[in-house]
Protein backbone atom coordinates (compact mmCIF):
# COMPACT_ATOMS: atom_id res chain seq x y z
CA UNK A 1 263.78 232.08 309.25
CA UNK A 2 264.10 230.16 306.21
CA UNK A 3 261.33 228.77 304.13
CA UNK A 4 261.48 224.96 303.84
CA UNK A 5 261.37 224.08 299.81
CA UNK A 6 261.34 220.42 300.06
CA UNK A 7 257.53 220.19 299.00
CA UNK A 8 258.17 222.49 296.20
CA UNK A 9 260.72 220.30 294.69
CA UNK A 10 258.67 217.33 295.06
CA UNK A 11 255.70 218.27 293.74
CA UNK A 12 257.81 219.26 290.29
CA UNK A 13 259.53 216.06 290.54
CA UNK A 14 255.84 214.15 290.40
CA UNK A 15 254.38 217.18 287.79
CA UNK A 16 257.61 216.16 285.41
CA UNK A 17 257.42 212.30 285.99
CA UNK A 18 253.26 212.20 285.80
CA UNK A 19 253.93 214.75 282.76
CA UNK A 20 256.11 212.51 280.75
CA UNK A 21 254.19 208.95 281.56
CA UNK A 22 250.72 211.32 280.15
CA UNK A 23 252.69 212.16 276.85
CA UNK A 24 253.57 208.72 276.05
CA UNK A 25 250.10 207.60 277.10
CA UNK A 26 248.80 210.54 274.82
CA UNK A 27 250.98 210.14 271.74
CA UNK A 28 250.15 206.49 271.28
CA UNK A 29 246.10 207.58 271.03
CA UNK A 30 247.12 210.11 268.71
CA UNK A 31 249.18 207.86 266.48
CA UNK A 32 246.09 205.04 266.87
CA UNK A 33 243.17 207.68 265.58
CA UNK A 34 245.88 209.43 262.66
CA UNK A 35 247.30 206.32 261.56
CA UNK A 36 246.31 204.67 259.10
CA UNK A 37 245.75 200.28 259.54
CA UNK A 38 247.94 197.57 257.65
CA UNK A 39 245.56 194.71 257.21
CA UNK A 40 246.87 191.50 255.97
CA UNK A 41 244.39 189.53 254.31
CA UNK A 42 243.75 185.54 252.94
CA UNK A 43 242.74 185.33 249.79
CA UNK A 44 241.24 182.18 247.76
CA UNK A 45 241.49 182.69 244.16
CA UNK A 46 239.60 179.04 243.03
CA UNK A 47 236.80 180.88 241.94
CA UNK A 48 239.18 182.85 239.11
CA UNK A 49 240.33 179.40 238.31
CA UNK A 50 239.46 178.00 234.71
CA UNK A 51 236.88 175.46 234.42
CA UNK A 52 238.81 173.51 232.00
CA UNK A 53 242.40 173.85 233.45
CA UNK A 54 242.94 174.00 236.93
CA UNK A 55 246.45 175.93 236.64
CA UNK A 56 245.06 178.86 234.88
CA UNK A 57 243.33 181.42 235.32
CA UNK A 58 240.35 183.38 234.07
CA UNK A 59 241.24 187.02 233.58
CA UNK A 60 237.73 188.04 232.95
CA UNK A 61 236.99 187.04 236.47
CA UNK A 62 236.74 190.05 238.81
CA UNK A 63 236.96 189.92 242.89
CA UNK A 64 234.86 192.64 244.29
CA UNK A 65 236.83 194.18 247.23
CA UNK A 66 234.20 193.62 249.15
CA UNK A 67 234.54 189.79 248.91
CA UNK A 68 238.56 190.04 249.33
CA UNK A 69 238.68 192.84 251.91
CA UNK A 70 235.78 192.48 254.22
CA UNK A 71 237.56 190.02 256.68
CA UNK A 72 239.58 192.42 258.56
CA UNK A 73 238.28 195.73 257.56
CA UNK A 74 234.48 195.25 258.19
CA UNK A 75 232.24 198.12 257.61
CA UNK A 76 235.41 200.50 257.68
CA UNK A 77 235.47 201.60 254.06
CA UNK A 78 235.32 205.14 253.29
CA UNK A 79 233.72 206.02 250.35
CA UNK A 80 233.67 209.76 250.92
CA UNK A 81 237.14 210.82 252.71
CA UNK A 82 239.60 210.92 249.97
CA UNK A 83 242.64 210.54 252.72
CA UNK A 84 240.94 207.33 253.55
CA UNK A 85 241.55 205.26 250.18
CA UNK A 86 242.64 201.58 250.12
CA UNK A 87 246.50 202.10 249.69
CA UNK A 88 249.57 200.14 249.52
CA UNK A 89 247.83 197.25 248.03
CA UNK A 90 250.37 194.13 247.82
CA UNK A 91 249.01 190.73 246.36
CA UNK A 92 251.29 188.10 246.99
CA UNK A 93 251.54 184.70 245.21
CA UNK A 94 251.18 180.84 246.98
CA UNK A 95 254.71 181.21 247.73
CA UNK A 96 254.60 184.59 249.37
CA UNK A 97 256.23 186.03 246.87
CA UNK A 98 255.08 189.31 245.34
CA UNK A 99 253.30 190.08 242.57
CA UNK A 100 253.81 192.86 240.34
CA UNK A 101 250.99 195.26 239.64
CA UNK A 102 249.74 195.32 236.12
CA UNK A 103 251.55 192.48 235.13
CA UNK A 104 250.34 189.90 237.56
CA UNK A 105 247.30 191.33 238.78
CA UNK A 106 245.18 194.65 238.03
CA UNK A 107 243.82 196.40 240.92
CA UNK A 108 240.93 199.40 240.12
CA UNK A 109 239.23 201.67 242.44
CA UNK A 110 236.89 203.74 241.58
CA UNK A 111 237.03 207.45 241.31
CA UNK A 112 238.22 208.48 244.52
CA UNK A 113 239.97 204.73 245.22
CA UNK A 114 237.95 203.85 248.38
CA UNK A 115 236.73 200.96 246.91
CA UNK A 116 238.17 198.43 244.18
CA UNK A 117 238.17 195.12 241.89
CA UNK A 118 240.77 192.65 241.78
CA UNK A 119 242.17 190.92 238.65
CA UNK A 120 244.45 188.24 238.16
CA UNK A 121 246.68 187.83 235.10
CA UNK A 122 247.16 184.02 233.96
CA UNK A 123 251.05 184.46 234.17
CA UNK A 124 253.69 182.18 235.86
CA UNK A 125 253.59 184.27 239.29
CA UNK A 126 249.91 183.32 239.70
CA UNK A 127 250.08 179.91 238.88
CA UNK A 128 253.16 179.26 240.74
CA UNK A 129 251.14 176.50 242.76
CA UNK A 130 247.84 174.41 242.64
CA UNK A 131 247.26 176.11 245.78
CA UNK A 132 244.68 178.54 246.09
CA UNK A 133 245.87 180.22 249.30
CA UNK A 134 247.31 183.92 248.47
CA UNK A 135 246.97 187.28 250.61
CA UNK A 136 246.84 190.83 249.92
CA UNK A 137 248.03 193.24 251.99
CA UNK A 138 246.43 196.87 252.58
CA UNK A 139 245.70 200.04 254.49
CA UNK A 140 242.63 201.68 254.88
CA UNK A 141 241.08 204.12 257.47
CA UNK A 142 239.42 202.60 260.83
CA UNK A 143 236.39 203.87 262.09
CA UNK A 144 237.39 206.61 264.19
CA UNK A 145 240.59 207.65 262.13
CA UNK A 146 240.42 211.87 262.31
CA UNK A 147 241.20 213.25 259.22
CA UNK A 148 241.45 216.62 257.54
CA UNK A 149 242.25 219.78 259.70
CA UNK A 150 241.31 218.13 263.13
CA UNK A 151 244.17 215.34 262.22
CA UNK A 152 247.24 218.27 262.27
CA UNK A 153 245.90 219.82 265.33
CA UNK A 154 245.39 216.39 266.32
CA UNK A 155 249.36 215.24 265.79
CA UNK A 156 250.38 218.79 267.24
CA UNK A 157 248.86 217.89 270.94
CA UNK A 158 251.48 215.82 272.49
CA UNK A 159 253.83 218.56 271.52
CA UNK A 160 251.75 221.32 273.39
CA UNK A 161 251.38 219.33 276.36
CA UNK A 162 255.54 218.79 276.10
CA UNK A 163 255.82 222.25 276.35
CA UNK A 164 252.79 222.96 279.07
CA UNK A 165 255.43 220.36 281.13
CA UNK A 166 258.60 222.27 280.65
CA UNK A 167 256.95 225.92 280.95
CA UNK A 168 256.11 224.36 284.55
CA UNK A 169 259.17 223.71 285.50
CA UNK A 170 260.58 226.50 284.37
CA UNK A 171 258.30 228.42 286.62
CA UNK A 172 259.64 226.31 289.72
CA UNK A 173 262.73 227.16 288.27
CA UNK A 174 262.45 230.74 288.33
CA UNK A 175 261.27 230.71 291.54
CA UNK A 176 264.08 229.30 293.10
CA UNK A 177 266.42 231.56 291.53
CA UNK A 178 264.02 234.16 292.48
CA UNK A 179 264.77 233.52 296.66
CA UNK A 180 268.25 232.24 296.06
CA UNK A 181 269.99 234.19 293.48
C-alpha cells in the first residue's frame, strides 16, 4: 500500500511561503531598531540676523541644537552612546542649496558629538535671500535604536531564520528521497 504524501508537500509549501512573508516582516524591524533616522529639519535663522543690517549676519550668534533640532528628534538625543552621534549634518541655504561646512556655517559637538552648536558665517551662501527659512538635515539614534553587540546579533537574525527555513525543507526533502530513491 502506498503512503499518500500530499499533506506532506503541503504543509512545506505553507512552512516555505509563511517562512519567507516572516523574513520580510522580520528584516524590516531589524532595519527600523539598527538604523539610524534622517530628520529633515526648518530652520529660522532671524535671530542670527544683525540688528543693523538685515542681510547679514552675526557670527557670534550661536543656535543651541536643542533649539534647531528638537522638532523632529524630541527627547531622542544620546548623550552617552557614542554610535548614536548627530551625523551627516547638511545646512542648506533659502534656495536649497548647500552650504559648505566651515566656510558657510560651523557646526560643534561636544566631546563625544551627541550634542552641538550651530554657526553661521556672514558669506554670500547665507545671505542668498531676505528669507529666513533654511533646513538642516541630520541623523541621530531613535529611542529604541539597539546598539553595540546586541545590534550585530541583531542584523544576523533574519539570516538564521533564512536558514531555519531552508534546513526544513531540506528535511522534507530528504525524506522523500528517503521512500523514493
Amino acid at each position: 500500500m502506498e503512503k499518500n504524501n500530499t499533506g506532506v508537500i503541503i504543509s512545506a509549501a505553507v512552512f516555505a511561503l509563511v517562512g519567507v512573508i516572516l523574513i520580510g516582516v522580520l528584516s524590516s524591524e531589524v532595519t527600523d531598531k539598527t538604523q539610524l533616522v534622517s530628520v529633515t529639519d526648518s530652520v529660522s535663522i532671524a535671530s542670527a540676523r544683525s540688528t543693523t543690517d538685515f542681510r547679514a549676519i552675526n557670527e557670534s550668534y550661536t543656535f543651541s541644537a536643542g533649539s534647531i533640532l528638537t522638532q523632529s528628534a524630541g527627547t531622542s538625543f544620546k548623550t552617552d552612546i557614542s554610535e548614536c552621534a548627530i551625523s551627516s549634518v547638511v545646512f542648506k541655504n533659502q534656495t536649497g542649496a548647500t552650504l559648505t561646512a566651515d566656510t558657510d556655517y560651523v557646526w560643534v559637538t561636544d566631546g563625544n558629538g551627541a550634542v552641538g552648536t550651530l554657526q553661521l558665517k556672514n558669506v554670500k551662501n547665507v545671505n542668498v535671500s531676505g528669507s529666513n527659512a533654511t533646513t538642516i538635515t541630520y541623523s541621530y539614534c531613535q529611542d529604541d535604536y539597539v546598539y553595540g553587540w546586541a545590534r550585530t546579533v541583531t542584523n544576523m537574525t533574519p539570516g538564521f531564520f533564512a536558514l531555519a527555513i531552508l534546513a526544513g525543507l531540506l528535511f522534507v526533502v530528504m525524506y522523500f528521497m528517503k521512500e523514493y530513491i
